[in-house]
Protein backbone atom coordinates (compact mmCIF):
# COMPACT_ATOMS: atom_id res chain seq x y z
CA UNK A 1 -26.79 17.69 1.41
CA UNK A 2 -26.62 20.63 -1.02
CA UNK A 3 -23.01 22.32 -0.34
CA UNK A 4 -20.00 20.38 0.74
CA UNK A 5 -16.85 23.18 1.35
CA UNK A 6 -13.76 20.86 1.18
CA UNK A 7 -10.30 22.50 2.60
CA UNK A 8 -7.23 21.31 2.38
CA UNK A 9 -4.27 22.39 4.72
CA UNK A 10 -1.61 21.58 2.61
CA UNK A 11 0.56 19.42 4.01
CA UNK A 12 -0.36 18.52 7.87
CA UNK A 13 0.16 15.63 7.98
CA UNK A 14 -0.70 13.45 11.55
CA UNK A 15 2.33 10.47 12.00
CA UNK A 16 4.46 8.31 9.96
CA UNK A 17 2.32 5.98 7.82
CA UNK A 18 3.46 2.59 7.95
CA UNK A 19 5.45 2.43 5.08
CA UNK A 20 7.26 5.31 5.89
CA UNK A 21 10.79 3.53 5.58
CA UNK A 22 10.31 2.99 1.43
CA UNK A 23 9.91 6.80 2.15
CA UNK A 24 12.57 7.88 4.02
CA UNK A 25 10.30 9.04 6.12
CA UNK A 26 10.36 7.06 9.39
CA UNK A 27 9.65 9.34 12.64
CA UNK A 28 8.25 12.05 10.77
CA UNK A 29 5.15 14.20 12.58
CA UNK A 30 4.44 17.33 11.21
CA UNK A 31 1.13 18.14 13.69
CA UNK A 32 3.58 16.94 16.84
CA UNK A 33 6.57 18.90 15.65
CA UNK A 34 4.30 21.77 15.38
CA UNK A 35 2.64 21.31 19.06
CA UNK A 36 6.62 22.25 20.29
CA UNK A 37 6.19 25.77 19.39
CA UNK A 38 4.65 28.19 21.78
CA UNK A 39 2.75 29.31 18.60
CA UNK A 40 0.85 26.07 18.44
CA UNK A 41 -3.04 26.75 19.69
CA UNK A 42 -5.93 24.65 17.82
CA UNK A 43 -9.11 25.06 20.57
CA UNK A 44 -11.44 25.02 17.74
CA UNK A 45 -10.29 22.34 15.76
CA UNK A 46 -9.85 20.42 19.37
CA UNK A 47 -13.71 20.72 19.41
CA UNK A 48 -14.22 19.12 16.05
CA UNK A 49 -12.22 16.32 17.13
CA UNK A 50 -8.87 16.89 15.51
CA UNK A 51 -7.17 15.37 18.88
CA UNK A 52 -9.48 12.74 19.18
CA UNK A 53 -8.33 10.94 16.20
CA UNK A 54 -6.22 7.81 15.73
CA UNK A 55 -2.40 8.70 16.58
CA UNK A 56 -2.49 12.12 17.84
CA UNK A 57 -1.10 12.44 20.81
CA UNK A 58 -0.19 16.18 21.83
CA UNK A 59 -1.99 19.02 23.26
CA UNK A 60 -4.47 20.78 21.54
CA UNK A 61 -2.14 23.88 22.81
CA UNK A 62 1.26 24.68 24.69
CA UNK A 63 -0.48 27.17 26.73
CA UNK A 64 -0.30 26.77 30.30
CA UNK A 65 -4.32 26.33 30.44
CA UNK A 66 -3.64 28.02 34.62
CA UNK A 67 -1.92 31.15 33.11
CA UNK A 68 -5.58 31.96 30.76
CA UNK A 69 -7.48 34.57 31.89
CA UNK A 70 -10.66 32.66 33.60
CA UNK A 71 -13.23 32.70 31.14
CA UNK A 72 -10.62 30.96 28.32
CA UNK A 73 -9.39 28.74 31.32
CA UNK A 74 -13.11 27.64 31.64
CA UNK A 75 -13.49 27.26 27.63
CA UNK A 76 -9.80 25.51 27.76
CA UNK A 77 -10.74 23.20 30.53
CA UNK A 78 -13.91 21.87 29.23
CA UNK A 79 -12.51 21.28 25.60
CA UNK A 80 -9.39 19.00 27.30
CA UNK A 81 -12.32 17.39 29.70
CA UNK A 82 -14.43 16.79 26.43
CA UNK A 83 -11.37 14.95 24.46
CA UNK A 84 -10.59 13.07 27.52
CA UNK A 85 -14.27 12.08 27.60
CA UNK A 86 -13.95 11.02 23.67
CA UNK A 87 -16.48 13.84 22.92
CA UNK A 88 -15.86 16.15 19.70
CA UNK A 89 -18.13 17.86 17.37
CA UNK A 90 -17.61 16.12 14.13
CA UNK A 91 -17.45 12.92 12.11
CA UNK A 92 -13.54 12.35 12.36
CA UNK A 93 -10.74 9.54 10.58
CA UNK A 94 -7.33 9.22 10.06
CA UNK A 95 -6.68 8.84 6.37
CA UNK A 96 -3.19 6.28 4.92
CA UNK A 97 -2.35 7.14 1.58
CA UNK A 98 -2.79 4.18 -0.62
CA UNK A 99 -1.12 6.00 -3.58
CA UNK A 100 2.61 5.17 -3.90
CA UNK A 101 3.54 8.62 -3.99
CA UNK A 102 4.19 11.67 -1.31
CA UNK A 103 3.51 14.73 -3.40
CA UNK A 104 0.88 17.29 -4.26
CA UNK A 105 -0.85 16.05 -7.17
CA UNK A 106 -1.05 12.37 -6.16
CA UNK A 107 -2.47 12.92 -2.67
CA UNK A 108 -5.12 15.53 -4.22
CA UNK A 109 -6.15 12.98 -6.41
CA UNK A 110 -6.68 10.47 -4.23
CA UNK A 111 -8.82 12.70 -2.14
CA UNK A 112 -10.84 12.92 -5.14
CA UNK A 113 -11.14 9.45 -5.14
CA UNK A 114 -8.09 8.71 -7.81
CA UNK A 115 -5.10 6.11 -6.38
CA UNK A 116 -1.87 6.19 -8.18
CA UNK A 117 -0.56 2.54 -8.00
CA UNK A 118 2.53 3.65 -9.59
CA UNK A 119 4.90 6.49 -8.68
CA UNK A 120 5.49 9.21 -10.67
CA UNK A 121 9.00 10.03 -12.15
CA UNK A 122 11.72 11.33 -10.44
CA UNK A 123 14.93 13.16 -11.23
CA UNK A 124 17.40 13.22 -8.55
CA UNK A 125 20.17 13.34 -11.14
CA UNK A 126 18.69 15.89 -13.40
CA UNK A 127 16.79 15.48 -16.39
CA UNK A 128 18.14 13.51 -19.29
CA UNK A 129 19.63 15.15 -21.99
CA UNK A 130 17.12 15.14 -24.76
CA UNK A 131 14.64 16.59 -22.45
CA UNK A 132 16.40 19.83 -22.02
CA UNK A 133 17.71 19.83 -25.43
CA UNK A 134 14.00 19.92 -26.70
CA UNK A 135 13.16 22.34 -24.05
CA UNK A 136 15.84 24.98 -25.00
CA UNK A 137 15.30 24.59 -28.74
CA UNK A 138 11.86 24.94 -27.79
CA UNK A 139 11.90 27.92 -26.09
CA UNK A 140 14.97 29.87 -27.60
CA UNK A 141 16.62 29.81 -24.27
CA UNK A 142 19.45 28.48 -22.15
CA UNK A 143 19.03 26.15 -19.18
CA UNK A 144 20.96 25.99 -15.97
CA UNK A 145 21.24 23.84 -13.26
CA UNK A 146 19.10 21.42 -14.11
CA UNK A 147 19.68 19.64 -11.09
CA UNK A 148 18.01 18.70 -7.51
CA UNK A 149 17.42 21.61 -5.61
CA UNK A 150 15.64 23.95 -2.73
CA UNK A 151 13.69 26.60 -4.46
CA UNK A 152 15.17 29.50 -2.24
CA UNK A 153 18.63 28.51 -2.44
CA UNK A 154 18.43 27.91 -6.74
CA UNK A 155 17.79 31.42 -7.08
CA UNK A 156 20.25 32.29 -4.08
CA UNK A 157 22.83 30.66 -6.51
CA UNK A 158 21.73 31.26 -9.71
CA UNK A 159 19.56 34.18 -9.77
CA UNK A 160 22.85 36.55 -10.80
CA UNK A 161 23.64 34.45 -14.01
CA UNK A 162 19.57 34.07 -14.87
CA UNK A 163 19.53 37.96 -14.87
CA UNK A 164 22.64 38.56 -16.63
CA UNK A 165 22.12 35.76 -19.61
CA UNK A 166 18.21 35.06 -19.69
CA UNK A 167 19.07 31.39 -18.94
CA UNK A 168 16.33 29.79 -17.41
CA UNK A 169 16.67 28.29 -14.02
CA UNK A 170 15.68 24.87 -14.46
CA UNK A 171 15.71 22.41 -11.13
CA UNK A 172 13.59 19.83 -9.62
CA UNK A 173 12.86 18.03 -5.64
CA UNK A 174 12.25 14.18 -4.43
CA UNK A 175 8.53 15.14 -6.06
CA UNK A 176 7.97 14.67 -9.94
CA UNK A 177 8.26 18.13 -10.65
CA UNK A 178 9.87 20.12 -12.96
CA UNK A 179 10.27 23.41 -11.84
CA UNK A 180 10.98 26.94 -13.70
CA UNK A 181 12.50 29.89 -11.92
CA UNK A 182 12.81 33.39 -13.56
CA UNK A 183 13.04 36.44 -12.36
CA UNK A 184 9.87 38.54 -13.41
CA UNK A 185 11.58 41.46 -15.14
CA UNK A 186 13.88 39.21 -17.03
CA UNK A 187 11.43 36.76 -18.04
CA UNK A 188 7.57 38.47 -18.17
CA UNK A 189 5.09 36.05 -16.10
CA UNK A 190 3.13 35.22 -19.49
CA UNK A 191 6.17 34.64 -20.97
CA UNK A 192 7.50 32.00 -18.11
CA UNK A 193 3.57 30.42 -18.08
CA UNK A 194 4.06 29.93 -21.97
CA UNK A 195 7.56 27.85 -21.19
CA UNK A 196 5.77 25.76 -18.94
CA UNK A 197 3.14 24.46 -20.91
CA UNK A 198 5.93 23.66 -23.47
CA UNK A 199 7.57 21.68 -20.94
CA UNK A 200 4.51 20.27 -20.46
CA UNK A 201 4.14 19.34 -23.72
CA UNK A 202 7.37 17.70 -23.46
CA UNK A 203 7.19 15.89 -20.29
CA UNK A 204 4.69 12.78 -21.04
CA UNK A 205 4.39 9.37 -21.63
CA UNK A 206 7.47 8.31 -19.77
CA UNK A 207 8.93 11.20 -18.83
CA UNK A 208 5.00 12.41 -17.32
CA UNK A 209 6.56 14.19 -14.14
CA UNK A 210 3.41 15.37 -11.92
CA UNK A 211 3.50 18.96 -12.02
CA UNK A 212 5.65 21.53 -14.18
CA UNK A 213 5.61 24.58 -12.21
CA UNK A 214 6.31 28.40 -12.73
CA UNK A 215 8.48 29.90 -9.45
CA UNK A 216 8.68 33.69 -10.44
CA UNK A 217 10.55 35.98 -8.63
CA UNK A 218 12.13 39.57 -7.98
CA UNK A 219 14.86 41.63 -6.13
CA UNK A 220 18.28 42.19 -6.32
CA UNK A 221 21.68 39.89 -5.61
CA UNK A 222 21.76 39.01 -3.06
CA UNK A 223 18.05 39.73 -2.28
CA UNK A 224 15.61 37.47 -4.90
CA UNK A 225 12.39 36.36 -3.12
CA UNK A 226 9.80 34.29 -4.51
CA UNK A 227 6.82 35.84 -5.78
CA UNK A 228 3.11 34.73 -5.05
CA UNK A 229 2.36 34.31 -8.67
CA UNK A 230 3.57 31.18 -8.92
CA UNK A 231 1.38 28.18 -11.43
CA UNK A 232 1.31 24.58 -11.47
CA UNK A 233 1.00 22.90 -14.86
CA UNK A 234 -0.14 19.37 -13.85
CA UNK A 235 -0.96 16.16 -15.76
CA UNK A 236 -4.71 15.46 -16.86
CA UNK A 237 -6.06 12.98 -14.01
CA UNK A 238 -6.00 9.59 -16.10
CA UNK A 239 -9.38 9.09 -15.40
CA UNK A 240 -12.46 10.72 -13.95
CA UNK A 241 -12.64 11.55 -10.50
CA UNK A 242 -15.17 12.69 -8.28
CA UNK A 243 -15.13 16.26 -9.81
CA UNK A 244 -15.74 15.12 -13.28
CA UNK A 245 -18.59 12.98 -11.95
CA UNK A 246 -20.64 15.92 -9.56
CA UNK A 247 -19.42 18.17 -12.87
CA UNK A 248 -21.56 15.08 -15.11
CA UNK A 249 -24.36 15.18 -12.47
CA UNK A 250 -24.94 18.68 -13.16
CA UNK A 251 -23.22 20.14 -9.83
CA UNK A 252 -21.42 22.69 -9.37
CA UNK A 253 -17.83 22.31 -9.03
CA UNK A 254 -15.90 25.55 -6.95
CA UNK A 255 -12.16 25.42 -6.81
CA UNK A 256 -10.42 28.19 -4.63
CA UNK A 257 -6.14 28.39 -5.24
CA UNK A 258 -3.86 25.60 -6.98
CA UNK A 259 -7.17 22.83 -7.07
CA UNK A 260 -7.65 24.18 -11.08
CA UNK A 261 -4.11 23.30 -11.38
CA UNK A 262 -4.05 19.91 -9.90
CA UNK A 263 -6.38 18.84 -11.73
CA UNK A 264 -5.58 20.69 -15.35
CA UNK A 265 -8.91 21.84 -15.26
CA UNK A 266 -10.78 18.69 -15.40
CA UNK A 267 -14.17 18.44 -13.64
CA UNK A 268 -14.01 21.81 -12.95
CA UNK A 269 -16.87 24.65 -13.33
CA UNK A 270 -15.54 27.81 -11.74
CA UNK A 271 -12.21 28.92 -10.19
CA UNK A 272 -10.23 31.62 -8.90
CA UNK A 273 -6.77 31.15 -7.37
CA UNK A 274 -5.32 32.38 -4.52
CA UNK A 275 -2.26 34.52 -2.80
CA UNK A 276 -1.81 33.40 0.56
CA UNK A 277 -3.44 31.44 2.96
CA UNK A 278 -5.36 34.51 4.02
CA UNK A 279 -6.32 35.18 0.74
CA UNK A 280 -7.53 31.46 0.60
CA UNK A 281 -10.09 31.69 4.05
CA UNK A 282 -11.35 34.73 2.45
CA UNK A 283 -12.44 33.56 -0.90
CA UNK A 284 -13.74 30.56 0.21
CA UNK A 285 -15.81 32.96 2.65
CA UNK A 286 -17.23 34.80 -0.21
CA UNK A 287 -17.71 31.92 -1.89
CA UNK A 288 -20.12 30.63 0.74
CA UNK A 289 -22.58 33.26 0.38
CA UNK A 290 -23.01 31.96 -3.18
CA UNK A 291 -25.77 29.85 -3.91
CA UNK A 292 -24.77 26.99 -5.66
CA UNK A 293 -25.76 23.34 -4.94
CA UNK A 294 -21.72 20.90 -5.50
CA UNK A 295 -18.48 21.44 -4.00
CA UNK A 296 -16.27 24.07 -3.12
CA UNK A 297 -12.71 23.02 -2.96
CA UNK A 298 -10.08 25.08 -1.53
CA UNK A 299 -6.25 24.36 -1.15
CA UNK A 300 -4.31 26.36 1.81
CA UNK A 301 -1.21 26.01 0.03
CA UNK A 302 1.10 28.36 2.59
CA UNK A 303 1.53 25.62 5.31
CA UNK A 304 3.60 23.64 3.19
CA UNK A 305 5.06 26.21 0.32
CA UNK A 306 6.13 28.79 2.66
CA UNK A 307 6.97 26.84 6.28
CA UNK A 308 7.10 23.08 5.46
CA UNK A 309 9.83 22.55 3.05
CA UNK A 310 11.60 25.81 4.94
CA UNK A 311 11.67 23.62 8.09
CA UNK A 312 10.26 26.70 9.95
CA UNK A 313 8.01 25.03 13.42
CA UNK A 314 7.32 28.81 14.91
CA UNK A 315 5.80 29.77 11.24
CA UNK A 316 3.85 26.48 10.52
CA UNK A 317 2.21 27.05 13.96
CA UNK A 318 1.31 30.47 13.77
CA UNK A 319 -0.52 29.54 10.56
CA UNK A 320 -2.14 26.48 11.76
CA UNK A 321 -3.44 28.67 14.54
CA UNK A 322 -4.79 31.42 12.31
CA UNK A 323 -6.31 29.08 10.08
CA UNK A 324 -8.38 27.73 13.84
CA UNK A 325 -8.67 31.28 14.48
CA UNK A 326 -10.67 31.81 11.64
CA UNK A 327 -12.45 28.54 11.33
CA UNK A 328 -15.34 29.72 13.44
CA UNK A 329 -16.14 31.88 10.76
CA UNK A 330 -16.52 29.33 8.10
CA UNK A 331 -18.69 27.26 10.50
CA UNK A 332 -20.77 30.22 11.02
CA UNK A 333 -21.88 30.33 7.70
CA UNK A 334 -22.71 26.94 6.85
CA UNK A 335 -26.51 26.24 6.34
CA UNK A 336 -28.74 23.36 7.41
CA UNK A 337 -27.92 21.72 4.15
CA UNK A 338 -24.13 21.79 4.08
CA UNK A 339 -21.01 20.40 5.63
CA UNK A 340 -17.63 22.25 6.10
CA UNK A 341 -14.64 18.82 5.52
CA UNK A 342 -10.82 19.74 6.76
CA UNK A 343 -8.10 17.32 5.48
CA UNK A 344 -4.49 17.44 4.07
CA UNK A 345 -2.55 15.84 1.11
CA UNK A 346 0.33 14.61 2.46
CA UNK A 347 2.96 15.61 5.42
CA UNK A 348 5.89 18.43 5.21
CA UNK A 349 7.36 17.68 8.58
CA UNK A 350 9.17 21.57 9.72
CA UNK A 351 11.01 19.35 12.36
CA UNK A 352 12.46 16.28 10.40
CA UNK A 353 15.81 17.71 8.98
CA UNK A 354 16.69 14.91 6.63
CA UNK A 355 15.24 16.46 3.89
CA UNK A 356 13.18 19.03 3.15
CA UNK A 357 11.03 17.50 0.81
CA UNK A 358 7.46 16.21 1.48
CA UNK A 359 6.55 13.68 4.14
CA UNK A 360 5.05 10.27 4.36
CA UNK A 361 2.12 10.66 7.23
CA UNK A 362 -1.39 9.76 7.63
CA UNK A 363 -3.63 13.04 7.48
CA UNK A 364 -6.60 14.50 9.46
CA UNK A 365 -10.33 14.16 8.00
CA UNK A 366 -13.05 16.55 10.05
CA UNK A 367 -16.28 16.56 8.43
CA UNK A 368 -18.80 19.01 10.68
CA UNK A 369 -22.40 19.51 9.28
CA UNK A 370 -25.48 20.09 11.50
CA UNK A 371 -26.75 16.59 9.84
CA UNK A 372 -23.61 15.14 10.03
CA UNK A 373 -22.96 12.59 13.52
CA UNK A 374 -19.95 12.90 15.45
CA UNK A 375 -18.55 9.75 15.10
CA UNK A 376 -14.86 8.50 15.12
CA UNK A 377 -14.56 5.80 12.23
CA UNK A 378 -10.84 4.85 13.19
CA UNK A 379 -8.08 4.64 10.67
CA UNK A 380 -9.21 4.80 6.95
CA UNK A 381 -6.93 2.60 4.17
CA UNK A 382 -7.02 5.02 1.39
CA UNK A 383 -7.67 8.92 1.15
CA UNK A 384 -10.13 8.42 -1.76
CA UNK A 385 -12.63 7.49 0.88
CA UNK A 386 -13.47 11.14 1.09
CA UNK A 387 -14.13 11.17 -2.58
CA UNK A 388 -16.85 8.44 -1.93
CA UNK A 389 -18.15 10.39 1.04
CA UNK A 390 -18.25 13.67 -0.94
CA UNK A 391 -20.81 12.05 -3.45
CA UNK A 392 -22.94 10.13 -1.03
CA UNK A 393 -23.55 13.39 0.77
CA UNK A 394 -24.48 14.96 -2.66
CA UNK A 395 -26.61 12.27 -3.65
CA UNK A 396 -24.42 11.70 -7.00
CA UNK A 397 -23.61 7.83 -8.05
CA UNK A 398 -20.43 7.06 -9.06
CA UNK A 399 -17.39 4.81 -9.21
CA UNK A 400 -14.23 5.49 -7.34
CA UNK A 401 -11.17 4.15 -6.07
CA UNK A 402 -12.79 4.79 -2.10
CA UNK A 403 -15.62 3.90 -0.41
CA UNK A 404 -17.78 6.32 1.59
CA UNK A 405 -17.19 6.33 5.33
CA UNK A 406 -21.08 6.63 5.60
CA UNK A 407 -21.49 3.24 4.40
């Protein structure tokens, strides 16, 4: 194998993972909570095998297949006779998260072949004193809020007294994040980056939260909206994972949106971030005409930024059924000698109103290659598994948390 284009739909998850109760998590779905909106429509994943693997159990689409126009009625009909048959296209598995964690950074490790045995901090009661002490004498500027909070509403709230003092809007979730909200023409985007990595600085060793992250944005009172130009500022991987290794092997190494971030860098060769999901399919499309011989890895970060934690079904759909619109493409350019893996990092359930923070859930693995055999391998115990896969198919040694599902 010479190119192996990892994507990752951030956040679609498959089912509750066992463990979902230490989560609060218990009866969480996002794919099934997504199949109730008329949006939902997934033919081409459905031929890979999506539906076909452990625990799904909804329609590939909530189209009345009779209502089609006959030749998609045909094409409908034989895809639902093919998963009733057990036939699909690809090498398929349901993934558990080993990791005791729910967030971004954890679950993209472990895909990488990296399991976090111990959780990462969390603040639900704000962070401590001396944190935000540092941080303002730090930066020369006040903090508010500093307190749990959804990243629309914060600025909703607080966006009038950020513009009128400079204060910085300081909040966090049930992830280990410490998030930074500023309106761009009160605090420059440069500027706000700069505060991060301070509070980056700040937040190790015990108080090592996952991610520090930049949420810019603009408009008026009453009217802020969030800004695409947002930047995660995560911890350094605590030890090598399957990047650094292909990196050490003399691969190539591709990220495409936050992957640079996740990872701090590490293992890393070339990157480019992204603006919307969109944006996302069609880098990684460019990227495919390149000739490189490694990984490209590409995060679809929309699914769970912009309709996951906004509990929004009809807009998580629609998305998941662009993405499967456009999927064809990708598979269309993939040559004898690569393979095209689909996957998630965690769930973001848009119809479990609880919370709106991050899911516990099993998630999807598709690997399609013209080498690779369609073959279901059942229910995986840790996500690093693909990790293990991803350097047997490049032919690199190396030791990781995971073992390869081709072994």
């Amino acid at each position: 194998m010479k190119r192996v284009f990892l994507i990752v739909l951030d956040s679609f998850g498959i089912g509750e993972e066992p463990d979902a109760d230490l989560f609060g998590d218990v009866g969480s779905n996002t794919i099934k909570s997504c199949a109730s909106s008329e949006y939902f429509d997934l033919p081409n994943m459905a031929k890979l095998g999506l539906f076909n693997i452990d625990g799904v159990d909804v329609s590939f689409t909530t189209k009345n297949i009779n209502t089609l126009e006959s030749d998609k009625k045909a094409l409908y009909c034989e895809i639902s006779e093919d998963m009733k048959n057990g036939k699909h296209a690809a090498l398929i598995a349901r993934m558990r998260e080993k990791s005791m964690g729910k967030d971004t950074t954890i679950g993209h490790w472990e895909i990488a072949g990296l399991v976090s045995p111990k959780p990462m901090p969390t603040y639900p009661n704000g962070f401590p004193k001396e944190v935000i002490e540092e941080f303002e004498k730090r930066t020369g500027r006040k903090v508010i809020v500093n307190a749990t909070y959804s990243g629309t509403k914060v600025i909703a709230d607080y966006g009038d007294e950020h513009v009128k003092t400079g204060a910085l809007i300081v909040y966090t979730s049930a992830d280990s994040v410490f998030q930074i909200a500023a309106h761009e023409e009160v605090v420059p985007l440069e500027e706000l980056y700069r505060y991060c990595k301070i509070a980056r600085e700040i937040l190790q060793g015990e108080h090592g939260v996952g991610r520090v992250i930049a949420r810019p944005f603009l408009g008026e009172s009453g009217n802020y909206y969030r800004t695409p130009h947002r930047h995660d500022f995560s911890l350094f991987p605590p030890k090598d994972t399957m990047l650094n290794i292909l990196k050490d092997a003399g691969k190539d190494v591709l990220s495409i949106g936050k992957i640079y971030d996740i990872f701090a860098g590490s293992g890393i060769t070339d990157y480019v971030y992204t603006e919307s999901n969109e944006d996302g399919i069609n880098k990684t499309l460019t990227w495919m005409d390149r000739d490189f011989n490694g990984i490209c890895f590409t995060n679809l970060v929309d699914f769970d930024m912009v309709y996951g934690h906004r509990r929004d079904i009809e807009g998580y759909a629609k998305a998941l059924s662009y993405f499967d619109l456009r999927l064809p493409e990708l598979l269309d350019k993939l040559g004898e000698d690569d393979c095209l893996m689909i996957t998630a990092d965690h769930g973001c359930d848009p119809g479990f109103t609880k919370t709106t923070d991050h899911t516990r859930e099993y998630i999807p693995f598709i690997c399609y290659g013209k080498n690779i055999k369609p073959v279901n391998y059942g229910t995986r115990e840790t996500f690093a598994d693909i990790g293990a896969t991803v350097l047997d198919l490049l032919g690199v040694e190396g030791k990781l948390d995971g073992k390869s599902i081709l072994k």
